[in-house]
N, C-alpha and C. Protein backbone atom coordinates (compact mmCIF):
# COMPACT_ATOMS: atom_id res chain seq x y z
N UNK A 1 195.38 88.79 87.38
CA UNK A 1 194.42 89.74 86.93
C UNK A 1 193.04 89.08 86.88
N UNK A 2 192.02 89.85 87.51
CA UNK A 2 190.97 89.26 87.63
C UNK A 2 189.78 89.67 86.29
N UNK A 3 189.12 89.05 85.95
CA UNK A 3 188.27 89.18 84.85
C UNK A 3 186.56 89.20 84.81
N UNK A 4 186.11 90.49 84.93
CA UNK A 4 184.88 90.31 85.32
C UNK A 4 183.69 89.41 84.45
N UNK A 5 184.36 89.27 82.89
CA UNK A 5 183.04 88.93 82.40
C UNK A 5 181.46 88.80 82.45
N UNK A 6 181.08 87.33 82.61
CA UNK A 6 179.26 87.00 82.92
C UNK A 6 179.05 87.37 84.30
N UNK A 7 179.87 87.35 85.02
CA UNK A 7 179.66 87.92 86.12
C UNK A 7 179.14 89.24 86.75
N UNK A 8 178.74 90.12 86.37
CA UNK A 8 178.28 90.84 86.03
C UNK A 8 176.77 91.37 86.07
N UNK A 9 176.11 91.84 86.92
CA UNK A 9 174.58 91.76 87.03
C UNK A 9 174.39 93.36 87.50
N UNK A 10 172.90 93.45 87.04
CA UNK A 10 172.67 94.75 87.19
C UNK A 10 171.70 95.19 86.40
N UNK A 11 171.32 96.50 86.05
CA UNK A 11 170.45 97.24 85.27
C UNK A 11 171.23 98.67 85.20
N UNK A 12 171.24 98.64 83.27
CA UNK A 12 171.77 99.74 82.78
C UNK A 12 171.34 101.05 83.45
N UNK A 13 172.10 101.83 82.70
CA UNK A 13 171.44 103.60 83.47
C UNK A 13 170.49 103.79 83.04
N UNK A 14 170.42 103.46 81.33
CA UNK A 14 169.35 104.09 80.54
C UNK A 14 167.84 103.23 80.79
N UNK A 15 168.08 102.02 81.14
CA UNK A 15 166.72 101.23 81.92
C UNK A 15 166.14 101.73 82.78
N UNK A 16 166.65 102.29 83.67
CA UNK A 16 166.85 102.67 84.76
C UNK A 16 165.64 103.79 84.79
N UNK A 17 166.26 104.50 83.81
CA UNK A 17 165.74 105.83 83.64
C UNK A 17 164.20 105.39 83.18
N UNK A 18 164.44 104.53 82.12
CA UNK A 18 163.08 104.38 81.29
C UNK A 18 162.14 104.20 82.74
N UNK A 19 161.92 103.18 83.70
CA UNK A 19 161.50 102.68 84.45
C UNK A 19 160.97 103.74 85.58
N UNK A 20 161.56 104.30 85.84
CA UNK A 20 161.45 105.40 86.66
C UNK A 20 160.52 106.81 85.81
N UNK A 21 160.80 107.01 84.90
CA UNK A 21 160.00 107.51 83.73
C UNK A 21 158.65 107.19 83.91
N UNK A 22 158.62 105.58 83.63
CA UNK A 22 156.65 105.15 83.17
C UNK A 22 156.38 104.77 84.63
N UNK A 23 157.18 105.31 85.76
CA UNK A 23 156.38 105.19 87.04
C UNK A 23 156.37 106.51 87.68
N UNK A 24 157.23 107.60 87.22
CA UNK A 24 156.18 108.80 87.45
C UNK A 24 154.74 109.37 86.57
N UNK A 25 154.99 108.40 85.18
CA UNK A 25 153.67 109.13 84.28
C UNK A 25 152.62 108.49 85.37
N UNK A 26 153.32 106.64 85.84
CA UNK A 26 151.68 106.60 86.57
C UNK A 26 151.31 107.00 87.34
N UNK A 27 152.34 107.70 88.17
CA UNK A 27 151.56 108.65 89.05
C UNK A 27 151.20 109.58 88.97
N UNK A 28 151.99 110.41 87.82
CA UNK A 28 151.03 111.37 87.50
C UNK A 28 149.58 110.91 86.90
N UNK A 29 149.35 109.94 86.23
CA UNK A 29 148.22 109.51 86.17
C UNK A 29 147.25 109.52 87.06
N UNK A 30 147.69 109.10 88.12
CA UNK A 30 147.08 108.49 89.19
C UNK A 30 146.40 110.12 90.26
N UNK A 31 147.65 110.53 90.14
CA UNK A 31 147.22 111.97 91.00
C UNK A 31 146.37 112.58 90.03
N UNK A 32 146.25 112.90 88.81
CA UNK A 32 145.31 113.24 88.16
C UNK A 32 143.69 113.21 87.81
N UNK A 33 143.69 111.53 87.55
CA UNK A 33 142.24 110.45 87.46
C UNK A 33 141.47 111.12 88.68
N UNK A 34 142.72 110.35 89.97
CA UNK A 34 141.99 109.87 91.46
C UNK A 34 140.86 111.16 91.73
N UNK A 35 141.14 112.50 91.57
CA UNK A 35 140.55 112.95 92.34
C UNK A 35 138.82 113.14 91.61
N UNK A 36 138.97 113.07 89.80
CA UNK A 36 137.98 112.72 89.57
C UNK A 36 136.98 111.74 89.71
N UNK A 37 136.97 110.53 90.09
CA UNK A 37 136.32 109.27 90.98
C UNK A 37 135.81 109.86 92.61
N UNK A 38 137.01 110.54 93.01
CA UNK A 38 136.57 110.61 94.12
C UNK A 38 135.29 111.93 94.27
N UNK A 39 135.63 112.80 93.38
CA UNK A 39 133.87 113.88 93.33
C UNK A 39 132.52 112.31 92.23
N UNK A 40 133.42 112.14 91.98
CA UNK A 40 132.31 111.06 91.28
C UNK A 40 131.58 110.39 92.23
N UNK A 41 132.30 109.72 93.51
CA UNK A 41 131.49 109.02 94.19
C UNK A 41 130.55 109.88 95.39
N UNK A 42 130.62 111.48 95.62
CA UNK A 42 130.64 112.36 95.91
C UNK A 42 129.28 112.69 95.22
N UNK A 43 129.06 112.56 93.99
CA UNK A 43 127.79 112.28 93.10
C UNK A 43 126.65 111.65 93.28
N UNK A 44 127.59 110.06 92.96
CA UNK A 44 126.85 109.16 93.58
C UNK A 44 125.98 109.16 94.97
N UNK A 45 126.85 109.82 95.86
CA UNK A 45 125.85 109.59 97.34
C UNK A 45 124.92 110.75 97.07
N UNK A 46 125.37 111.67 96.42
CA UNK A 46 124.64 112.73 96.48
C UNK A 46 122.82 112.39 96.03
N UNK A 47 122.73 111.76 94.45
CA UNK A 47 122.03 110.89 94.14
C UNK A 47 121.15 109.98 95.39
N UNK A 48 122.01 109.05 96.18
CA UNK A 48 121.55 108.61 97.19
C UNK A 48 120.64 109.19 97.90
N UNK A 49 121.08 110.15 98.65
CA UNK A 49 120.55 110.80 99.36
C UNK A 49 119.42 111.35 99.05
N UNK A 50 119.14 111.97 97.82
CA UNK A 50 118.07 112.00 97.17
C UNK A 50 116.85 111.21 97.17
N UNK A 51 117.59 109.82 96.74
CA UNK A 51 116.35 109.27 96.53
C UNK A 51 116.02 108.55 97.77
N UNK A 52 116.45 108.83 99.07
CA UNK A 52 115.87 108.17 100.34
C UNK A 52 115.05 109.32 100.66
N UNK A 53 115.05 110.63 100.35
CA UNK A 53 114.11 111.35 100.87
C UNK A 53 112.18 111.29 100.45
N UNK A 54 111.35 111.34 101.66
CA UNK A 54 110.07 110.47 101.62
C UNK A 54 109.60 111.66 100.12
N UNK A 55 108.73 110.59 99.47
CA UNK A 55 107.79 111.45 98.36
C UNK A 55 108.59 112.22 97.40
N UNK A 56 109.63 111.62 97.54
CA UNK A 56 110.52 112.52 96.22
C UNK A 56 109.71 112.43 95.16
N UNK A 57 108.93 111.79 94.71
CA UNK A 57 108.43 111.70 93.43
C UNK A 57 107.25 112.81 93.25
N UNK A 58 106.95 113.21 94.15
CA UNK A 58 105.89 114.15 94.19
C UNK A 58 106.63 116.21 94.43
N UNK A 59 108.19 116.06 94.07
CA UNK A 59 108.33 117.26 94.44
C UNK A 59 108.23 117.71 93.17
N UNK A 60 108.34 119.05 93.02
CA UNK A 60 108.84 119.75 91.28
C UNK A 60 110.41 119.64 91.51
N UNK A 61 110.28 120.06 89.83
CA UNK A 61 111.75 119.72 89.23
C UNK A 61 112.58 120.83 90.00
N UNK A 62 112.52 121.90 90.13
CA UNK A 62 113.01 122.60 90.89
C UNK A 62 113.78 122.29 92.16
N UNK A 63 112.85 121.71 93.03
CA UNK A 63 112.69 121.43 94.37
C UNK A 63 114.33 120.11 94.28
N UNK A 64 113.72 119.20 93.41
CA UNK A 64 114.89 118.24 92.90
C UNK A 64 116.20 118.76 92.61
N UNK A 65 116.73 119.71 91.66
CA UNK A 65 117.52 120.56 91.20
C UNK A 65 118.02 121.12 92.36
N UNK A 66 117.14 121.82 93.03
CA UNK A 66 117.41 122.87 94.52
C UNK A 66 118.78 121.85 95.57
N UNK A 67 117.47 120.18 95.43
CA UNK A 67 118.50 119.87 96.89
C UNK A 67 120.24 118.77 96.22
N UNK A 68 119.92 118.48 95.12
CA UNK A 68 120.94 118.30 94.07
C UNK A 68 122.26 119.40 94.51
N UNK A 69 121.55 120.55 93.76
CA UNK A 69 122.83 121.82 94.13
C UNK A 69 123.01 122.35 95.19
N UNK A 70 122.48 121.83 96.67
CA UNK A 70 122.63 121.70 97.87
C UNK A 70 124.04 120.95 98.26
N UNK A 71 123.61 119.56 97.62
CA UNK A 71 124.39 118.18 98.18
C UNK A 71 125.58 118.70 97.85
N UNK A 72 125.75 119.16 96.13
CA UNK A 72 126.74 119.41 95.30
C UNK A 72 128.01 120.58 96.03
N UNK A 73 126.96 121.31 96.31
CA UNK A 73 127.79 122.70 97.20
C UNK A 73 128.19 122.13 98.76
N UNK A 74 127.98 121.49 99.24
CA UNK A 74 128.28 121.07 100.64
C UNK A 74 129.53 120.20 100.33
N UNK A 75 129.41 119.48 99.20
CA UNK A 75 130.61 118.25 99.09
C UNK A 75 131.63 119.05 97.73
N UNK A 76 131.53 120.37 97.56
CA UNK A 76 132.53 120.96 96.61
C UNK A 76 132.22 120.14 95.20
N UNK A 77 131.50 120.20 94.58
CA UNK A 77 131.18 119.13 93.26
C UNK A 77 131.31 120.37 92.37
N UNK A 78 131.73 120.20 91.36
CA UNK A 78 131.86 121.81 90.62
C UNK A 78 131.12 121.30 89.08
N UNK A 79 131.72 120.18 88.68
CA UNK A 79 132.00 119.01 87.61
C UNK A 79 130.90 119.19 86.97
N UNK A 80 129.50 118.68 87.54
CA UNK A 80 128.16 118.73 86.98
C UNK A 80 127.18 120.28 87.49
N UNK A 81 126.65 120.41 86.00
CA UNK A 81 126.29 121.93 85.48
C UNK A 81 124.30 121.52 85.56
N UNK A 82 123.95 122.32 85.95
CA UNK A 82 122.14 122.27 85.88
C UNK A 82 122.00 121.34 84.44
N UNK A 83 122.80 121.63 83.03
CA UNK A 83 122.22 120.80 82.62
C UNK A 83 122.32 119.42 82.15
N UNK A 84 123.39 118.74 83.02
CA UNK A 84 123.68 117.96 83.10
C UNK A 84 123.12 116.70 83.96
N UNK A 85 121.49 117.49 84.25
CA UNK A 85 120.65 116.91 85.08
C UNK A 85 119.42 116.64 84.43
N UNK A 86 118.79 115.70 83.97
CA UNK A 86 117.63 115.22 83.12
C UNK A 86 116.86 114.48 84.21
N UNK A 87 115.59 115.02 84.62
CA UNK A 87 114.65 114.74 85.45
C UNK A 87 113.36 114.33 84.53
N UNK A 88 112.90 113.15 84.72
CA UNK A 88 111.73 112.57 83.87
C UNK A 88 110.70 112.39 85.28
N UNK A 89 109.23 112.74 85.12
CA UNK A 89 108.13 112.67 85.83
C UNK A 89 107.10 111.97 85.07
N UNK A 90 106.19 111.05 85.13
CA UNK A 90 105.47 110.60 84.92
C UNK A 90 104.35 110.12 85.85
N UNK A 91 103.36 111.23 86.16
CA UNK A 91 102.61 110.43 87.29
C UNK A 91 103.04 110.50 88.91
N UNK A 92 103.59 108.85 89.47
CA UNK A 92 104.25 108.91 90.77
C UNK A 92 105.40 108.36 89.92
N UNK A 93 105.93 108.42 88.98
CA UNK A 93 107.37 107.90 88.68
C UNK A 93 108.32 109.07 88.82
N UNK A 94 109.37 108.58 88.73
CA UNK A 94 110.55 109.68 88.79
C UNK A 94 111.68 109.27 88.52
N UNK A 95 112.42 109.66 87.38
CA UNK A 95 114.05 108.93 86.85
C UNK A 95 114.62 110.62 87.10
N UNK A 96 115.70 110.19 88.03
CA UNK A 96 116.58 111.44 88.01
C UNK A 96 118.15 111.02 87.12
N UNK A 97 118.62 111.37 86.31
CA UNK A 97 119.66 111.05 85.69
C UNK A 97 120.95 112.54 85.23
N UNK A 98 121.95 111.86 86.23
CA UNK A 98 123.39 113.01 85.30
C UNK A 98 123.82 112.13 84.86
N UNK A 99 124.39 113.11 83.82
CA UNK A 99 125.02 112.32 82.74
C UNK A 99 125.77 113.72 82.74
N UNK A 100 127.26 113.27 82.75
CA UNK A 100 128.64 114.72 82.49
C UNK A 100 130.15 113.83 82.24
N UNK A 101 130.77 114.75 82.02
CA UNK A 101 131.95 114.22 81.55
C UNK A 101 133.06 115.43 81.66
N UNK A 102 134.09 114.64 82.26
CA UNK A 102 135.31 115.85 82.84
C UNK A 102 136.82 115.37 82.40
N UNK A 103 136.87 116.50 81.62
CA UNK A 103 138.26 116.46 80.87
C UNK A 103 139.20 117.05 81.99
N UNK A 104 140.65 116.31 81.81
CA UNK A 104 141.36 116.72 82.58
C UNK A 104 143.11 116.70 82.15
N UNK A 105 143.52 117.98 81.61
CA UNK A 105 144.77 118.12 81.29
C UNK A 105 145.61 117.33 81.54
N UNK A 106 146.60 116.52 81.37
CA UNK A 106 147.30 116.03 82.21
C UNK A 106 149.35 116.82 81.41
N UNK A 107 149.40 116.37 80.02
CA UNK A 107 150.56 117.59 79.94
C UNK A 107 150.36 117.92 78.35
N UNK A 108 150.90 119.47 78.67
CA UNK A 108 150.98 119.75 77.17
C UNK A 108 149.52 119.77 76.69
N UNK A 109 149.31 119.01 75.43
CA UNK A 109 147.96 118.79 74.76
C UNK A 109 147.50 117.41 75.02
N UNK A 110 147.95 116.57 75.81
CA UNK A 110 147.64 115.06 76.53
C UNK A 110 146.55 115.61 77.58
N UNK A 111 145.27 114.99 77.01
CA UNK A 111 144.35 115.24 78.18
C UNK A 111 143.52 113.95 78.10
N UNK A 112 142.88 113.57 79.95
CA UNK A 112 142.04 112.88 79.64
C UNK A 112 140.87 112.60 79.87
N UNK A 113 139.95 111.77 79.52
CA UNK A 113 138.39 112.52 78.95
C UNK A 113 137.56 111.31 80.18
N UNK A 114 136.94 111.89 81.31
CA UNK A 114 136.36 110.48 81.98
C UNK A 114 134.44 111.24 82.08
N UNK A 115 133.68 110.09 81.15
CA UNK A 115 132.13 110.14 81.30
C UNK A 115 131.63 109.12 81.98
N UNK A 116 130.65 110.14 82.76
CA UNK A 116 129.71 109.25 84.05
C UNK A 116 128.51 109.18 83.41
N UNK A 117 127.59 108.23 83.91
CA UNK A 117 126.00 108.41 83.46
C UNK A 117 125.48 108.08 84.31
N UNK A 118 124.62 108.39 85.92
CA UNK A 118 124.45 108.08 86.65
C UNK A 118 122.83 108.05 87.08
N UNK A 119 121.92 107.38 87.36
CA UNK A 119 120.16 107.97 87.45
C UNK A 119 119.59 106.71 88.58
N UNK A 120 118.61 107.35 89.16
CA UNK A 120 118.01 106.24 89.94
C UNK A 120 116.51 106.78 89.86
N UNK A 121 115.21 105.85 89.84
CA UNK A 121 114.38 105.82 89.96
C UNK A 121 113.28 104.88 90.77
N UNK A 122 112.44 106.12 90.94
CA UNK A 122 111.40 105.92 92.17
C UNK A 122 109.98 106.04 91.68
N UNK A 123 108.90 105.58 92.23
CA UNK A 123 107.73 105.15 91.76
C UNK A 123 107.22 104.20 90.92
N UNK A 124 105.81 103.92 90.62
CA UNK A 124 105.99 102.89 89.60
C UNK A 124 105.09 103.85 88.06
């Protein structure tokens, strides 16, 4: 009769389970977060683009706002709201700054909360 004792190797069921568990939360994590970063960086260029255009500092706030919710609508950005856009003028200076923050369900009453603050400035 043979005797299995120490011999014996493996991982329980209930490990098993746990493990498989905290590697779908991270993906649900993951499918969740990701797509907020990715309109985030979607932002970011948007921003960019902005501020390579000649004499930006000399447009109205409007005009700024206008090609903002241009960029925003071409690249599906939903996230940031008119007033989530703080435009400072001084002269030839110009600080364009969003600042927003996007909550995102993930289950039940578990939600999670990601804030950007983003601005670039032109002139002196």
């Amino acid at each position: 009769m043979k005797t299995l004792g120490k011999s014996q190797r493996g991982i329980t069921l209930i490990s098993l389970i746990m493990i498989l568990g905290f590697i779908g939360f991270v993906a649900l994590l993951i499918l969740k977060i990701g797509p907020i970063y990715m309109d985030h960086t979607k932002v970011s260029g948007a921003l960019d683009k902005l501020k390579e255009v000649p004499g930006i500092e000399n447009q109205s706030d409007f005009q700024i706002r206008d090609g903002l919710r241009k960029q925003f609508g071409v690249n599906y950005v939903y996230d940031v709201k008119p007033e989530d856009v703080q435009i400072t003028k001084s002269g030839g200076y110009l600080k364009v700054t969003i600042e927003y923050e996007v909550v995102k369900p993930i289950m039940g009453n578990l939600s999670v909360l990601v804030e950007f603050n983003d601005s670039f400035e032109v002139g002196g």
